[in-house]
C-alpha atoms as a PDB file:
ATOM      1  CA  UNK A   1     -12.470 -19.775  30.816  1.00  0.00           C
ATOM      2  CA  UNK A   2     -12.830 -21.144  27.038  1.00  0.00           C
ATOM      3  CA  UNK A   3     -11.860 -24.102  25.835  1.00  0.00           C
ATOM      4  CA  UNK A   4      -8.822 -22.280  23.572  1.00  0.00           C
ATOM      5  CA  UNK A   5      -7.660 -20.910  26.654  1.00  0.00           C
ATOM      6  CA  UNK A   6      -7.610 -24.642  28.528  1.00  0.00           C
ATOM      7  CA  UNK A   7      -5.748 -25.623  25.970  1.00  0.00           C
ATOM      8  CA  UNK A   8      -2.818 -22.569  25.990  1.00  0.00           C
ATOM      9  CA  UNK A   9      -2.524 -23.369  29.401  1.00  0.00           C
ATOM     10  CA  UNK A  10      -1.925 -26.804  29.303  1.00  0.00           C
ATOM     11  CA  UNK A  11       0.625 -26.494  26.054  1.00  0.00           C
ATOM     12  CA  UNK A  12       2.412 -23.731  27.897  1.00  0.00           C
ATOM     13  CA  UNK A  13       2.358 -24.656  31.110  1.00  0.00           C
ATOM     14  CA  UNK A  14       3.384 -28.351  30.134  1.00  0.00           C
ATOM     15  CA  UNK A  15       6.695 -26.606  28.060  1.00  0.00           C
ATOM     16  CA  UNK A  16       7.046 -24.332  31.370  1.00  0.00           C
ATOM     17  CA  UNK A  17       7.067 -27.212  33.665  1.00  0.00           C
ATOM     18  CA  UNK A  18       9.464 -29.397  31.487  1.00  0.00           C
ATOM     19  CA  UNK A  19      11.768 -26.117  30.641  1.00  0.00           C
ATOM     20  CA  UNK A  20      12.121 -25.422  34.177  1.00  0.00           C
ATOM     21  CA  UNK A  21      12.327 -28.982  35.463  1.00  0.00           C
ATOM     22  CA  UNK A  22      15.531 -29.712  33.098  1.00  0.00           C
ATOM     23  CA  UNK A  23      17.025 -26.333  34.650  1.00  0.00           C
ATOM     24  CA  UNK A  24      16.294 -27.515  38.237  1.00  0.00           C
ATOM     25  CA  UNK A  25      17.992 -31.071  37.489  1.00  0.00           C
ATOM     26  CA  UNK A  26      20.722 -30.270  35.919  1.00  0.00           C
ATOM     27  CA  UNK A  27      21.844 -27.414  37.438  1.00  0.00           C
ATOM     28  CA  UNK A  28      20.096 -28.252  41.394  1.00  0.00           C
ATOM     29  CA  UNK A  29      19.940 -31.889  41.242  1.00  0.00           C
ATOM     30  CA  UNK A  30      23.363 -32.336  39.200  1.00  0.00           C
ATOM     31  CA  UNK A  31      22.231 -34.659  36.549  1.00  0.00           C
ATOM     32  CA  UNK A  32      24.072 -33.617  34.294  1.00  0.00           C
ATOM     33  CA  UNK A  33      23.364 -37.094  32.075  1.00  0.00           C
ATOM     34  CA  UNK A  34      19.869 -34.959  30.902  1.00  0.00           C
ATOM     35  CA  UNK A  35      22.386 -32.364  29.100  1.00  0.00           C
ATOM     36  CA  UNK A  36      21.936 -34.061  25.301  1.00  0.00           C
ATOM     37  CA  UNK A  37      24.893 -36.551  24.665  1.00  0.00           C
ATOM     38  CA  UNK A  38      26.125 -35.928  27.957  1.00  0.00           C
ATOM     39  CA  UNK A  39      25.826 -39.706  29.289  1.00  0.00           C
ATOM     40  CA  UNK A  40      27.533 -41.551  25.965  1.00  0.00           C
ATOM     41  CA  UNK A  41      30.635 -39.398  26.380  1.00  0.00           C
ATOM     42  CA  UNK A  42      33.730 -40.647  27.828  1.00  0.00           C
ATOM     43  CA  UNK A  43      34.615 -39.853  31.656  1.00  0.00           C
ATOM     44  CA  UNK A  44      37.606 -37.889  30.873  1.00  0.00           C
ATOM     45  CA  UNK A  45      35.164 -35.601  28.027  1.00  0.00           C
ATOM     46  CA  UNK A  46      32.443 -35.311  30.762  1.00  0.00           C
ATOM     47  CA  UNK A  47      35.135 -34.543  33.503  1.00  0.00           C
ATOM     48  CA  UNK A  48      36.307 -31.728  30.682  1.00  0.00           C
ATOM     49  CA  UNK A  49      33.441 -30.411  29.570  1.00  0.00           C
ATOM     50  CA  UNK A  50      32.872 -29.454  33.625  1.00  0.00           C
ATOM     51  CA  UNK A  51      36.201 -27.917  33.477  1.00  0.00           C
ATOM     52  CA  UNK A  52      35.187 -25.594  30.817  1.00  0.00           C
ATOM     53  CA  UNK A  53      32.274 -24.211  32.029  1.00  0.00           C
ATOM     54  CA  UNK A  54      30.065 -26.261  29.704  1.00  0.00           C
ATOM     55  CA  UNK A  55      27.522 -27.728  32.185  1.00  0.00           C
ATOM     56  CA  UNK A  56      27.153 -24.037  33.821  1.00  0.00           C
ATOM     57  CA  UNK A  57      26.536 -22.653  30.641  1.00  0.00           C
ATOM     58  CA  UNK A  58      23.582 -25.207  29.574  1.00  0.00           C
ATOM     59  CA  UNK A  59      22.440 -24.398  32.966  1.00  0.00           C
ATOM     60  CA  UNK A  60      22.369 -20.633  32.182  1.00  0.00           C
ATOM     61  CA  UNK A  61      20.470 -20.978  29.074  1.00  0.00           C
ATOM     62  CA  UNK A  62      18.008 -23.054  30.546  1.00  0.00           C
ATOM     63  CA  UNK A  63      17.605 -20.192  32.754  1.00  0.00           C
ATOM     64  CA  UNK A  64      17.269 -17.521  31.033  1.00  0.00           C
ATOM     65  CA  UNK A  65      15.428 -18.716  28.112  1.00  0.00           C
ATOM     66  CA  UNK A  66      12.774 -20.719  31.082  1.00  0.00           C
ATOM     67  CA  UNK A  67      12.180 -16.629  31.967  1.00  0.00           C
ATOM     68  CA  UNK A  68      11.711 -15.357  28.247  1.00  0.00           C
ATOM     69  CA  UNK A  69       9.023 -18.055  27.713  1.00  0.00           C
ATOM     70  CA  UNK A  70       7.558 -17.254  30.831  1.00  0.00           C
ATOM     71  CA  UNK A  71       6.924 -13.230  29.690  1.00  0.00           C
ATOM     72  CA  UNK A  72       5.694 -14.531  26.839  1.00  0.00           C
ATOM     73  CA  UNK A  73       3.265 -16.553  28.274  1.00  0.00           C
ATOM     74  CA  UNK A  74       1.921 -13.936  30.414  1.00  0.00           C
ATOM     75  CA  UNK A  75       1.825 -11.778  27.617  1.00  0.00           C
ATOM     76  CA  UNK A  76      -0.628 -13.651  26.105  1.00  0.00           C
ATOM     77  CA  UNK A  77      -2.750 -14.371  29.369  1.00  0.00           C
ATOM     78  CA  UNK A  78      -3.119 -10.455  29.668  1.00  0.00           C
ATOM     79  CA  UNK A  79      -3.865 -10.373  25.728  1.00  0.00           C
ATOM     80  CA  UNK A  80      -0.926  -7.923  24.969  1.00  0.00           C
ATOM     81  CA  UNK A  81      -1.056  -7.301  21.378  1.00  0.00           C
ATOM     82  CA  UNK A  82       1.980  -9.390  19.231  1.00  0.00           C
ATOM     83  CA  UNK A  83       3.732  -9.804  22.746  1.00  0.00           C
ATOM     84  CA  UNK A  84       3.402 -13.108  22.613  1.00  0.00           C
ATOM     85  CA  UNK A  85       4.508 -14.171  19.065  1.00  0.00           C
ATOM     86  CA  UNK A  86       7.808 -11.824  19.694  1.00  0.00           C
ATOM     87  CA  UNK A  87       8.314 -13.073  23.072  1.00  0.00           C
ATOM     88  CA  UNK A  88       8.168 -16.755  21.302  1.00  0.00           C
ATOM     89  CA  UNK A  89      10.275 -15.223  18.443  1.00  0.00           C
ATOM     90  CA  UNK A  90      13.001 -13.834  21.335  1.00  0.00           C
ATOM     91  CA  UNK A  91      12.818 -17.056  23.393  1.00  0.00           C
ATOM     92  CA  UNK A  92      13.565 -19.403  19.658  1.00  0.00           C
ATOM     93  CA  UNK A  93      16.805 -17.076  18.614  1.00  0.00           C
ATOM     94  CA  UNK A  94      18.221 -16.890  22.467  1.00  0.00           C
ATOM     95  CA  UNK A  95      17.756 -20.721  22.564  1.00  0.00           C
ATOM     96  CA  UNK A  96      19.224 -21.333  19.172  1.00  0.00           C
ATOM     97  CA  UNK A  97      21.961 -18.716  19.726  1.00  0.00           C
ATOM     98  CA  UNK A  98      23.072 -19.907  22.843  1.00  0.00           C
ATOM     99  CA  UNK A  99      23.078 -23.566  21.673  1.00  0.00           C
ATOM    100  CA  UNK A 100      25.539 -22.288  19.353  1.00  0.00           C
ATOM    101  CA  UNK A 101      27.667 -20.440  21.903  1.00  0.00           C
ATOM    102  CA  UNK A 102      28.240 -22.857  24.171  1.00  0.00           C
ATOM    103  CA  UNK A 103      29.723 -24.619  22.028  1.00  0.00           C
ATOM    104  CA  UNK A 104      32.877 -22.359  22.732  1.00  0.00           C
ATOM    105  CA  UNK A 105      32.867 -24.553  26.025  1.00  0.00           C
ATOM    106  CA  UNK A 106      33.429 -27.720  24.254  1.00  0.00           C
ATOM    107  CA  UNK A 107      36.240 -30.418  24.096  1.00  0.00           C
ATOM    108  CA  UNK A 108      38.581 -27.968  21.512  1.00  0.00           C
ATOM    109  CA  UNK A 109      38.934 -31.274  19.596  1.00  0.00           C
ATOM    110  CA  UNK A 110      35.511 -31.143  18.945  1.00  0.00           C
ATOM    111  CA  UNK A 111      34.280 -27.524  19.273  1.00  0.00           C
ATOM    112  CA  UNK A 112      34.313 -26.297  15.530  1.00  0.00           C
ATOM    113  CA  UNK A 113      32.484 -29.924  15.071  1.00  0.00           C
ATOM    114  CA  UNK A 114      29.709 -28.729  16.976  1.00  0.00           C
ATOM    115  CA  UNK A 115      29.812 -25.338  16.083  1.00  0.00           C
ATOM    116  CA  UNK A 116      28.706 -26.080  12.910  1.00  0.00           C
ATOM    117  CA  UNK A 117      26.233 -28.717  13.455  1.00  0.00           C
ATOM    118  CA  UNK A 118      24.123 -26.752  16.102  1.00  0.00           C
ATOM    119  CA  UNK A 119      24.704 -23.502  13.468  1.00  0.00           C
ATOM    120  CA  UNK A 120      22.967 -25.809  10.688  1.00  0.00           C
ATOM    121  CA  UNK A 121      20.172 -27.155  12.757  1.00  0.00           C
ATOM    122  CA  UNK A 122      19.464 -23.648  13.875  1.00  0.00           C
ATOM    123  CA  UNK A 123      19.665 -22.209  10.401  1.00  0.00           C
ATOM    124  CA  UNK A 124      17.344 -25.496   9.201  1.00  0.00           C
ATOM    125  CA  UNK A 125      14.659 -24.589  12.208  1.00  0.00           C
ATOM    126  CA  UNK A 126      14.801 -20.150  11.341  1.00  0.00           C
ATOM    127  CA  UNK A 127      13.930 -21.663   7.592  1.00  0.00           C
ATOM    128  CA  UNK A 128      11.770 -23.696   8.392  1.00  0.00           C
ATOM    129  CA  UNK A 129       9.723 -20.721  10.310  1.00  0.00           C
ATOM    130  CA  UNK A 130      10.210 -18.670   7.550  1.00  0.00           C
ATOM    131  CA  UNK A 131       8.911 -20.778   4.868  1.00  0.00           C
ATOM    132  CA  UNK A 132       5.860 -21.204   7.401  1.00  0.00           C
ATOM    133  CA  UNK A 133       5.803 -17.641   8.151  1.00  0.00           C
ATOM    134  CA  UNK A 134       5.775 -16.907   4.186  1.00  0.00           C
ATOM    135  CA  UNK A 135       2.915 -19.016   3.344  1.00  0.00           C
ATOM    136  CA  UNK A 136       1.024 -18.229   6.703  1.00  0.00           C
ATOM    137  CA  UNK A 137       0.652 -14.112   5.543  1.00  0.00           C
ATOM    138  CA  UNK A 138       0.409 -14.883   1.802  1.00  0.00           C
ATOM    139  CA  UNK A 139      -3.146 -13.636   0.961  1.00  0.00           C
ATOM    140  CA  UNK A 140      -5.607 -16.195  -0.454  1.00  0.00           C
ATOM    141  CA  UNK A 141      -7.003 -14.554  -3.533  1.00  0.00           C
ATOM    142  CA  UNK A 142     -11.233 -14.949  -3.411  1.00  0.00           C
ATOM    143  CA  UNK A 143     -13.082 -15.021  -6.835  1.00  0.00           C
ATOM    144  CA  UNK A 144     -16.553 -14.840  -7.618  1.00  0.00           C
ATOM    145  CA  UNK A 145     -16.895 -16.326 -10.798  1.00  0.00           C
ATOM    146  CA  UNK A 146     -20.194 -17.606 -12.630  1.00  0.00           C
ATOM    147  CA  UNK A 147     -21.666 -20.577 -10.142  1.00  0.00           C
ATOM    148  CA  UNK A 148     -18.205 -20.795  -8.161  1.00  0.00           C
ATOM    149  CA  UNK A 149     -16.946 -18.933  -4.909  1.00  0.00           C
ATOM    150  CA  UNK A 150     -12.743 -19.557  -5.339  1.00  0.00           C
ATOM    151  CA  UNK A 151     -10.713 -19.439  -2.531  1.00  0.00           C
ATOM    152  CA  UNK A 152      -7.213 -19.956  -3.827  1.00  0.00           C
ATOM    153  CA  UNK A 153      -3.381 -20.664  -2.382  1.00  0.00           C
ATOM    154  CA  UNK A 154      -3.097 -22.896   0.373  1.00  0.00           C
ATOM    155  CA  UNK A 155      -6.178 -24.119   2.400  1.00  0.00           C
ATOM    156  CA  UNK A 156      -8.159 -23.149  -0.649  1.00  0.00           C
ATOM    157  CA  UNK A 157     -11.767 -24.542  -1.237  1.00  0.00           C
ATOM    158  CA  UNK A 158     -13.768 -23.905  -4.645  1.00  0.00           C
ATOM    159  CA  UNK A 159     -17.681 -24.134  -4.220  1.00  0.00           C
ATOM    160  CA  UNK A 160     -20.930 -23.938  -6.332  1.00  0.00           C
ATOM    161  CA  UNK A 161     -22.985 -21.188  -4.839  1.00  0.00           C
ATOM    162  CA  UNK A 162     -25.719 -23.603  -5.828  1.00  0.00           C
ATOM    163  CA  UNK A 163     -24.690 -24.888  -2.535  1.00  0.00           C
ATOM    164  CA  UNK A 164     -24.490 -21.969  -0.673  1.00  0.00           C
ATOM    165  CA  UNK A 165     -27.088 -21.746   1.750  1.00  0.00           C
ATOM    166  CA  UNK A 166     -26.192 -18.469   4.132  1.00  0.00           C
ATOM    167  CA  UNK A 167     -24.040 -15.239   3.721  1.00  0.00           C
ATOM    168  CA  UNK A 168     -23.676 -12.896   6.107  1.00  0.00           C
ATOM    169  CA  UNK A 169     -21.243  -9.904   7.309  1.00  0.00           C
ATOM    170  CA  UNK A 170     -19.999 -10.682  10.847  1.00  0.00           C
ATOM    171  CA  UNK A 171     -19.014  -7.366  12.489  1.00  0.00           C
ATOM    172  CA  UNK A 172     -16.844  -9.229  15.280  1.00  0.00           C
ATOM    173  CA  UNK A 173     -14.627 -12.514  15.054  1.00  0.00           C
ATOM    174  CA  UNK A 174     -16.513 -15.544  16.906  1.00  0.00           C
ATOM    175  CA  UNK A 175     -14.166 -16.817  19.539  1.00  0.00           C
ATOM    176  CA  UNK A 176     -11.504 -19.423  18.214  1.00  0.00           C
ATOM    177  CA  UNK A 177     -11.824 -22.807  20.220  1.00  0.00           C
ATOM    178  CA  UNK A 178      -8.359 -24.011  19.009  1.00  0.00           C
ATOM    179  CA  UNK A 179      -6.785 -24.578  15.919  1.00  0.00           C
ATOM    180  CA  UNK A 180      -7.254 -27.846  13.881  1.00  0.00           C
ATOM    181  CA  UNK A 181      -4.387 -27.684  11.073  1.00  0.00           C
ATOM    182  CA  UNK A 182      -3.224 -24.428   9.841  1.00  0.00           C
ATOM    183  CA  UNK A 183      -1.553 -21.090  10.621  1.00  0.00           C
ATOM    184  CA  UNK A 184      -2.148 -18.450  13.593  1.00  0.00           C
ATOM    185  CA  UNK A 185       0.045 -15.903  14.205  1.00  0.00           C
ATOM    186  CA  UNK A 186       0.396 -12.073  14.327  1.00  0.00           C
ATOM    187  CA  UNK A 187      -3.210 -11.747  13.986  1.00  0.00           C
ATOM    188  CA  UNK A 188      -3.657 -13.894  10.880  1.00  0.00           C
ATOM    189  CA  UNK A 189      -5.391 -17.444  10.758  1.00  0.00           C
ATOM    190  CA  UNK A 190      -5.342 -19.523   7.593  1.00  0.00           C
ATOM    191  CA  UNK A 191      -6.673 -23.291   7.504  1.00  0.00           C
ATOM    192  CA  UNK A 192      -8.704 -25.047   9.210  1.00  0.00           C
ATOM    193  CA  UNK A 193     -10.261 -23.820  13.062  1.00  0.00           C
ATOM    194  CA  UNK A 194     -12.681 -24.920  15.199  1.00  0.00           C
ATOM    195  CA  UNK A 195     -15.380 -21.781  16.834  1.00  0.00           C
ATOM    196  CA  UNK A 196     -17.731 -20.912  19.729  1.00  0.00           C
ATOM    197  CA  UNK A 197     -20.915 -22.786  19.455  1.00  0.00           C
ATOM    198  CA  UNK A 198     -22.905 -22.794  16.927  1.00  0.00           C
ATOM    199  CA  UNK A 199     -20.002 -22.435  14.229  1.00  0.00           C
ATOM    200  CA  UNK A 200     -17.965 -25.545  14.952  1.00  0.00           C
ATOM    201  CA  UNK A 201     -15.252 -26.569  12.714  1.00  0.00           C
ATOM    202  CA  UNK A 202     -14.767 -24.568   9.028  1.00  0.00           C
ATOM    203  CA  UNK A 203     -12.002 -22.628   7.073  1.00  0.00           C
ATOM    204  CA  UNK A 204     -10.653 -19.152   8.127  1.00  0.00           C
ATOM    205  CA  UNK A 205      -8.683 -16.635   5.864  1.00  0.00           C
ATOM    206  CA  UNK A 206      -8.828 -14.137   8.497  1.00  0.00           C
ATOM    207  CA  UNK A 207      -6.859 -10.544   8.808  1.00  0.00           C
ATOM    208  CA  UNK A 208      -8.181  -9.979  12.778  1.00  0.00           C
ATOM    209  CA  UNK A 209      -7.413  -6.563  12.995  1.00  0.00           C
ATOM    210  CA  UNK A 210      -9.559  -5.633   9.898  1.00  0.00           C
ATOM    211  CA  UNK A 211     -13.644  -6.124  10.441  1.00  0.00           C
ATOM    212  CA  UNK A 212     -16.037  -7.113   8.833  1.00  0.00           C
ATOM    213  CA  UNK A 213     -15.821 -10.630   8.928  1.00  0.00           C
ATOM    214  CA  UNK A 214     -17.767 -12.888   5.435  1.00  0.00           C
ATOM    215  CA  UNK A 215     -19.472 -15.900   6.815  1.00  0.00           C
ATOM    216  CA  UNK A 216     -20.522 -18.031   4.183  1.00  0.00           C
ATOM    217  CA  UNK A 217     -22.006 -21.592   5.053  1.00  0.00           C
ATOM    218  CA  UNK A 218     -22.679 -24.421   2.921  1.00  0.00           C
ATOM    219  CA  UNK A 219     -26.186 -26.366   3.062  1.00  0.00           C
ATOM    220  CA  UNK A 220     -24.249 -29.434   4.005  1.00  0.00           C
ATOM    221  CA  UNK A 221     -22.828 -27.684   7.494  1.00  0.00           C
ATOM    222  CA  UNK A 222     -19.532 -26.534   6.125  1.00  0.00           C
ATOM    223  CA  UNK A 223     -18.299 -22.694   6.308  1.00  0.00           C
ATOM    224  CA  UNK A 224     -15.806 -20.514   5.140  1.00  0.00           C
ATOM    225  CA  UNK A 225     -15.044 -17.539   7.394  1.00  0.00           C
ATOM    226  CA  UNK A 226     -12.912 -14.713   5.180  1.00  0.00           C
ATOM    227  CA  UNK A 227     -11.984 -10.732   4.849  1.00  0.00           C
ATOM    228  CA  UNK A 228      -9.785  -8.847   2.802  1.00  0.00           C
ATOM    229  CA  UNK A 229      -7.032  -6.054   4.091  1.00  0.00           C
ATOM    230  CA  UNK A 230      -9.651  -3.741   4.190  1.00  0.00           C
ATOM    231  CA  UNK A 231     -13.346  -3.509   5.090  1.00  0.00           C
ATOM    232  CA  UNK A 232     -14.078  -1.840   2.015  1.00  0.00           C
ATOM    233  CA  UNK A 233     -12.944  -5.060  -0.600  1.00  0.00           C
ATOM    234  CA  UNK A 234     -14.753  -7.198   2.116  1.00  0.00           C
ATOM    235  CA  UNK A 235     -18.024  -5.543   1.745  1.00  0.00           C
ATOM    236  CA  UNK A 236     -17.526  -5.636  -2.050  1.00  0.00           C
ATOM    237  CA  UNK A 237     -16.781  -9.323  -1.997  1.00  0.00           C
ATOM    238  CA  UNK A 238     -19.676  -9.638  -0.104  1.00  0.00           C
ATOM    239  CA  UNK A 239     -22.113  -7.619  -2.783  1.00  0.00           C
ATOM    240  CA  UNK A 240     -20.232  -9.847  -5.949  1.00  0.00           C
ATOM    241  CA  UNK A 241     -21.518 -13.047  -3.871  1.00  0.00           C
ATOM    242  CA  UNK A 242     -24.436 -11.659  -2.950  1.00  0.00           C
ATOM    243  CA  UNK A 243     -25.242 -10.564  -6.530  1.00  0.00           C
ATOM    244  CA  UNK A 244     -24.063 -13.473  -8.228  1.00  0.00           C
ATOM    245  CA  UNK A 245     -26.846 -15.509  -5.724  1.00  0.00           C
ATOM    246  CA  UNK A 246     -29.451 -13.498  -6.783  1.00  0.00           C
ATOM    247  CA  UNK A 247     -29.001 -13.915 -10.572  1.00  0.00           C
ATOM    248  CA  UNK A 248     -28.997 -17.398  -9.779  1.00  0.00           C
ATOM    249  CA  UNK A 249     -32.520 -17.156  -8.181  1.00  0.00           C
ATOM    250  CA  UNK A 250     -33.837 -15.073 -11.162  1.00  0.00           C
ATOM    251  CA  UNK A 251     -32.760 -17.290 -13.711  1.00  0.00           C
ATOM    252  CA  UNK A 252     -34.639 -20.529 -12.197  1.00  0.00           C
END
């Protein structure tokens, strides 16, 4: 097992085991204090809110969203294509919607209160993952201009090929250790990633589902690892690099 997988495992199975745990208490153990704001509220709100079906309902959420995490999780384990980023998609909107719905449960002097808080967090998080989203599957525009290799947008990096030391078409992706800061989802990874031995930590602009792969490492260690939508404007960026190195060599 790889160190990227070590990791998934621990992330999801310490979200599993805390998901599941708050199900277990509050709806096995009856501590219902763990429900959020549950505790500060008066004893005649808490003895309400039980009345109305509140507590069963956060208990039922729990539930149910603990089981759409789980698919997703094995989804991934048995490398089923996108499964897991829509399974994580499902399991964000059930758990957002049904913080919302619950709400219906609620002291009525304080239901459309809460109604439109929880609506406006979960209309802040969906934006949030949108903007992410956005920026995640904007393609990076690559130049190869006179002395420079330009890799625009976000994550970018500008180098002198003066400094480039290898170039290479990879024909399959080197196995992704874990992610250092960036964006990985729905087969794209943007920013910063750490690979199998010997690559170590560089920059990926990476479409996964489109090979070739441009490797292109710096004297000093550092690599970018990059393709385009197709293999075709790969291999050409790969020629204009190439190309632009050699003139460099004639001219010295």
């Amino acid at each position: 097992m790889d160190a990227g997988m070590i990791a998934f495992f621990v992330a999801m199975g310490f979200a599993l085991i805390v998901h599941g745990g708050l199900w277990y208490l509050i709806v096995k153990k009856k501590r219902y204090e763990l429900i959020s704001g549950f505790a500060l509220r008066p004893k005649e709100e808490q003895e309400l809110l039980m009345e109305n079906g509140y507590v069963e309902a956060t208990g039922k959420l729990l539930f149910y969203s603990w089981w759409l995490l789980f698919i997703a999780v094995l989804a991934y384990i048995f490398r089923l294509s996108y499964v897991f980023e829509i399974g994580l998609a499902v399991f964000l909107v059930f758990l957002l919607g049904g913080t919302i719905y619950i709400q219906r449960y609620e002291v009525k002097r304080k239901r459309k209160k809460y109604i439109w808080l929880t609506s406006g967090i979960a209309v802040a998080v969906i934006a949030l993952i949108v903007v992410l989203g956005y920026y995640g599957f904007r393609e990076n525009k690559v130049v190869v201009q006179p002395g420079k290799l330009i890799v625009m947008g976000e994550y970018g990096e500008e180098w002198s090929t003066r400094d480039i030391e290898e170039v290479q078409l990879l024909k399959e992706l080197p196995e992704v250790v874990f992610k250092a800061n960036g964006f990985a989802a729905y087969g794209r990874l943007k920013g910063e990633f750490v690979l199998e031995k010997p690559y170590g930590r560089g920059k990926l602009f990476i479409v996964k589902s489109s090979s070739p792969y441009l490797y292109v490492k710096r004297r000093d260690g550092a690599y970018i690892m990059l393709n385009r939508r197709t293999p075709e404007e790969t291999k050409e960026l790969f020629q204009a690099l190439q190309q632009q190195m050699d003139d460099e060599r004639s001219s010295q």
